[in-house]
Protein backbone atom coordinates (compact mmCIF):
# COMPACT_ATOMS: atom_id res chain seq x y z
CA UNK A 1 -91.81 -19.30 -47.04
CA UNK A 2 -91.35 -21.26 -44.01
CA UNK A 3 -87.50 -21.97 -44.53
CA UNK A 4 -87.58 -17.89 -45.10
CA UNK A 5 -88.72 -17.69 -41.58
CA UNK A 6 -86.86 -20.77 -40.26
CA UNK A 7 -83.77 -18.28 -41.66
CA UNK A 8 -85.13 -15.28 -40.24
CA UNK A 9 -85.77 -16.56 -36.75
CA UNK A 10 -82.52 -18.14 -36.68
CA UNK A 11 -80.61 -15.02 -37.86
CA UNK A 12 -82.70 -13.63 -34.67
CA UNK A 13 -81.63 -15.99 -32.26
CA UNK A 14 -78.52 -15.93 -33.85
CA UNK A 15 -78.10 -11.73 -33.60
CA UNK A 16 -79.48 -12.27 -29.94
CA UNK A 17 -76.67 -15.07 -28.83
CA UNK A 18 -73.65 -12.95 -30.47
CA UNK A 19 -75.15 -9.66 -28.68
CA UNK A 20 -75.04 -11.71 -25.54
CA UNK A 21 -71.66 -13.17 -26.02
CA UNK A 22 -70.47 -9.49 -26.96
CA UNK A 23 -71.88 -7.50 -23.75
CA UNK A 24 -70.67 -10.89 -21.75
CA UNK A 25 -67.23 -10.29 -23.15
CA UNK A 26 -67.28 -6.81 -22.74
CA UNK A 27 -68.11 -6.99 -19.03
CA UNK A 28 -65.26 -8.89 -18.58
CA UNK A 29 -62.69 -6.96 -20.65
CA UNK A 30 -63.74 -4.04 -18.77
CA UNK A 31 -62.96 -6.35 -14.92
CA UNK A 32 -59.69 -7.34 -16.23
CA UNK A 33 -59.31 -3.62 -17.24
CA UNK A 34 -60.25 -2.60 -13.62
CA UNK A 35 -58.15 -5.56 -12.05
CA UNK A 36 -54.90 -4.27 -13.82
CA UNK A 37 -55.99 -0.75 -13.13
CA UNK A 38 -55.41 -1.83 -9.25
CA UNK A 39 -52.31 -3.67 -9.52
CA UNK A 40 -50.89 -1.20 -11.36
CA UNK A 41 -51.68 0.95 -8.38
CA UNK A 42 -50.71 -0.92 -5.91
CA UNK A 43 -47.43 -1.29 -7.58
CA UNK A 44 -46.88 2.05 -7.57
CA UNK A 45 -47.52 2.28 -3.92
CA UNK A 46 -45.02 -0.60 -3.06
CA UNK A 47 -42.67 0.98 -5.31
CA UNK A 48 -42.87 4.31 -3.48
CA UNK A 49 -42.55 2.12 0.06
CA UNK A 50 -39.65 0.49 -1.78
CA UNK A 51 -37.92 3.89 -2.43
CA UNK A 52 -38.75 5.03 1.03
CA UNK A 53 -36.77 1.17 2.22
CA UNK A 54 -34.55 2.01 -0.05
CA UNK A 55 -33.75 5.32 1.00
CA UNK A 56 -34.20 4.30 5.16
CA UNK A 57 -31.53 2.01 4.59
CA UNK A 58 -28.95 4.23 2.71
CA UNK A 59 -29.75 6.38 5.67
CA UNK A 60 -29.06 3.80 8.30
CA UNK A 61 -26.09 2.66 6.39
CA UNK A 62 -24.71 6.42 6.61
CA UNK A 63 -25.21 6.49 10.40
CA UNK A 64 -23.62 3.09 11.22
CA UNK A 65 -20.09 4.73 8.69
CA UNK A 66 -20.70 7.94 11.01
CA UNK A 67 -20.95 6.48 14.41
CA UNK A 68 -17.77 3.88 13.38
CA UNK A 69 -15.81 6.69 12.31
CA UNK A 70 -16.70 8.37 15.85
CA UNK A 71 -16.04 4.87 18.00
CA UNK A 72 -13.29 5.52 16.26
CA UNK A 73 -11.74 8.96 16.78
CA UNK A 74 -13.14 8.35 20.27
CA UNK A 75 -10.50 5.67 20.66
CA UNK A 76 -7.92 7.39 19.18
CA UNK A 77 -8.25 10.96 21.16
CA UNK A 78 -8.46 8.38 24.15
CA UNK A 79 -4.47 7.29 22.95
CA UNK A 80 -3.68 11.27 22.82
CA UNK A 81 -5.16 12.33 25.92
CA UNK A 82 -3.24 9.59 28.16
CA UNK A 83 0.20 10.33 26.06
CA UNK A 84 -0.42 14.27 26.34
CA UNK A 85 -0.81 12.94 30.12
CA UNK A 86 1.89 10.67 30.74
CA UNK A 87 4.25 13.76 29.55
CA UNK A 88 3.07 16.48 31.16
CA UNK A 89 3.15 14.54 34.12
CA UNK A 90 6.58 13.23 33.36
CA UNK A 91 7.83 17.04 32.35
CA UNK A 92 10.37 18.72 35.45
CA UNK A 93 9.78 22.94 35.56
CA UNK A 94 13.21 23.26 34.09
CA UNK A 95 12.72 21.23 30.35
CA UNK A 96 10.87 22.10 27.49
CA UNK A 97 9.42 20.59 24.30
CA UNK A 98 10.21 22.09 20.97
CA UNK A 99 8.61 19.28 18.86
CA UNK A 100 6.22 15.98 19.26
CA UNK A 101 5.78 13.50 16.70
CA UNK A 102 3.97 10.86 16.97
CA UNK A 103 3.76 7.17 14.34
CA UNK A 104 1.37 4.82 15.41
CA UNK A 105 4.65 2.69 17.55
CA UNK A 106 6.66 5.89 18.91
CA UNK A 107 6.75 9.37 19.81
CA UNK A 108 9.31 11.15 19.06
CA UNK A 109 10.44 14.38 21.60
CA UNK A 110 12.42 16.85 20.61
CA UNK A 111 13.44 19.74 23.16
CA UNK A 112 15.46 21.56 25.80
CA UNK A 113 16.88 20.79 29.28
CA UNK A 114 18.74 23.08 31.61
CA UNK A 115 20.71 19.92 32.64
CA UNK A 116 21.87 16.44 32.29
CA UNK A 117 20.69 15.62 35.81
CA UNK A 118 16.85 16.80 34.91
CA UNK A 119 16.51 15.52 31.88
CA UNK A 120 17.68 12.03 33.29
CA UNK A 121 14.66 12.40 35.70
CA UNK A 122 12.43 13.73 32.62
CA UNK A 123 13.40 9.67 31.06
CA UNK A 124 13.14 8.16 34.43
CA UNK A 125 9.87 9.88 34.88
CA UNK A 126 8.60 8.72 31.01
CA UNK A 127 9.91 5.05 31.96
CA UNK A 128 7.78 4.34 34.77
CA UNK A 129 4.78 5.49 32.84
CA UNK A 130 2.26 1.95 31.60
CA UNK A 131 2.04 3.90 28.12
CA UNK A 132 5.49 3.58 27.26
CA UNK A 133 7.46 0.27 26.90
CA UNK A 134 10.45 1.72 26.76
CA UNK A 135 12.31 5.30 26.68
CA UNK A 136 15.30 6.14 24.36
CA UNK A 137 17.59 9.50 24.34
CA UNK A 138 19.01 9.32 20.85
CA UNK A 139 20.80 12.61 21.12
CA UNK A 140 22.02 15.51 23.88
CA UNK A 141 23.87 18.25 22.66
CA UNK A 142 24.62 21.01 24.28
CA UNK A 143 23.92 24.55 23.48
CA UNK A 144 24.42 28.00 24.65
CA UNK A 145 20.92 29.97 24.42
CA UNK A 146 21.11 33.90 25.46
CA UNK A 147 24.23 33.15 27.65
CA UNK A 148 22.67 30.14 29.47
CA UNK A 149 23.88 26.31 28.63
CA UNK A 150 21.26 24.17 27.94
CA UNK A 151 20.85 20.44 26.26
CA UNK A 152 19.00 19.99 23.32
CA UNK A 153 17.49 16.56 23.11
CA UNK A 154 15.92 13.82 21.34
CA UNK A 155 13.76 10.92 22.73
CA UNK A 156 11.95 8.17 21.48
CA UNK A 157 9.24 6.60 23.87
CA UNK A 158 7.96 3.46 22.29
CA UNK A 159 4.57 2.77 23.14
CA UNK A 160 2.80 -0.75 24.48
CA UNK A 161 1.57 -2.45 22.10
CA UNK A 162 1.93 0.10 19.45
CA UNK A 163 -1.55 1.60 18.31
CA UNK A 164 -3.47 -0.97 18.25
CA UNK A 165 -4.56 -1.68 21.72
């Protein structure tokens, strides 16, 4: 009888360390549970700042490709205002233009003069402009328009530099 109860209290003691071990384990299961619950929250919430980043800087990116691409018509309608300039100034009352073409190294004039004499002022006048290195007439030809002579021309003012400055 008393290795019965040397059993029995030992199966007690026993049942009492393994429910002890089970509720000790189970407290912790249940911390780590809660501890991954969090991170997995707080991941979410850096991965929602991360799309905002993410998104802030394809934004930013966007604005720095739009304000190059204005810089850089700004510099280019710069180049056409001071041609459109140095020709208008340039232009006598008594010659028009019929055509302007323009590369990034020439433009190219095509149009009418009631004489030789004015349209050799018209080139003098495009020479002396800082835009244009130099001034070519490629072709005169005279022409009779609504019983008034007139000279058809072609000239190619080169500019400085070409484009790029």
């Amino acid at each position: 009888m008393r290795y019965f109860l040397i059993i029995i209290i030992v199966l007690i003691v026993n049942a009492v360390a393994m429910t002890t071990v089970y509720f000790y384990i189970s407290h912790q299961i249940d911390n780590k549970n809660r501890q991954v619950l969090q991170a997995q929250q707080e991941i979410n919430q850096f991965s929602h700042l991360g799309q905002q980043m993410n998104s802030t800087v394809s934004s930013h990116d966007m604005l720095q490709a739009k304000e190059q691409l204005i810089e850089q018509l700004e510099k280019e309608r710069g180049i056409e205002k001071q041609l459109l300039s140095a020709v208008s100034l340039a232009i006598p009352k008594k010659v028009w233009l019929t055509e302007w073409l323009q590369t990034e190294k020439n433009v190219v004039l095509n149009g009418y003069a009631v004489s030789n004499d004015i349209l050799a002022d018209f080139i003098s006048m495009l020479s002396k402009n800082p835009v244009f290195s130099t001034v070519s007439l490629t072709s005169t030809q005279s022409k009779k328009i609504k019983n008034s002579n007139v000279y058809q021309f072609k000239l190619v003012c080169a500019l400085k530099g070409g484009r790029d400055d």
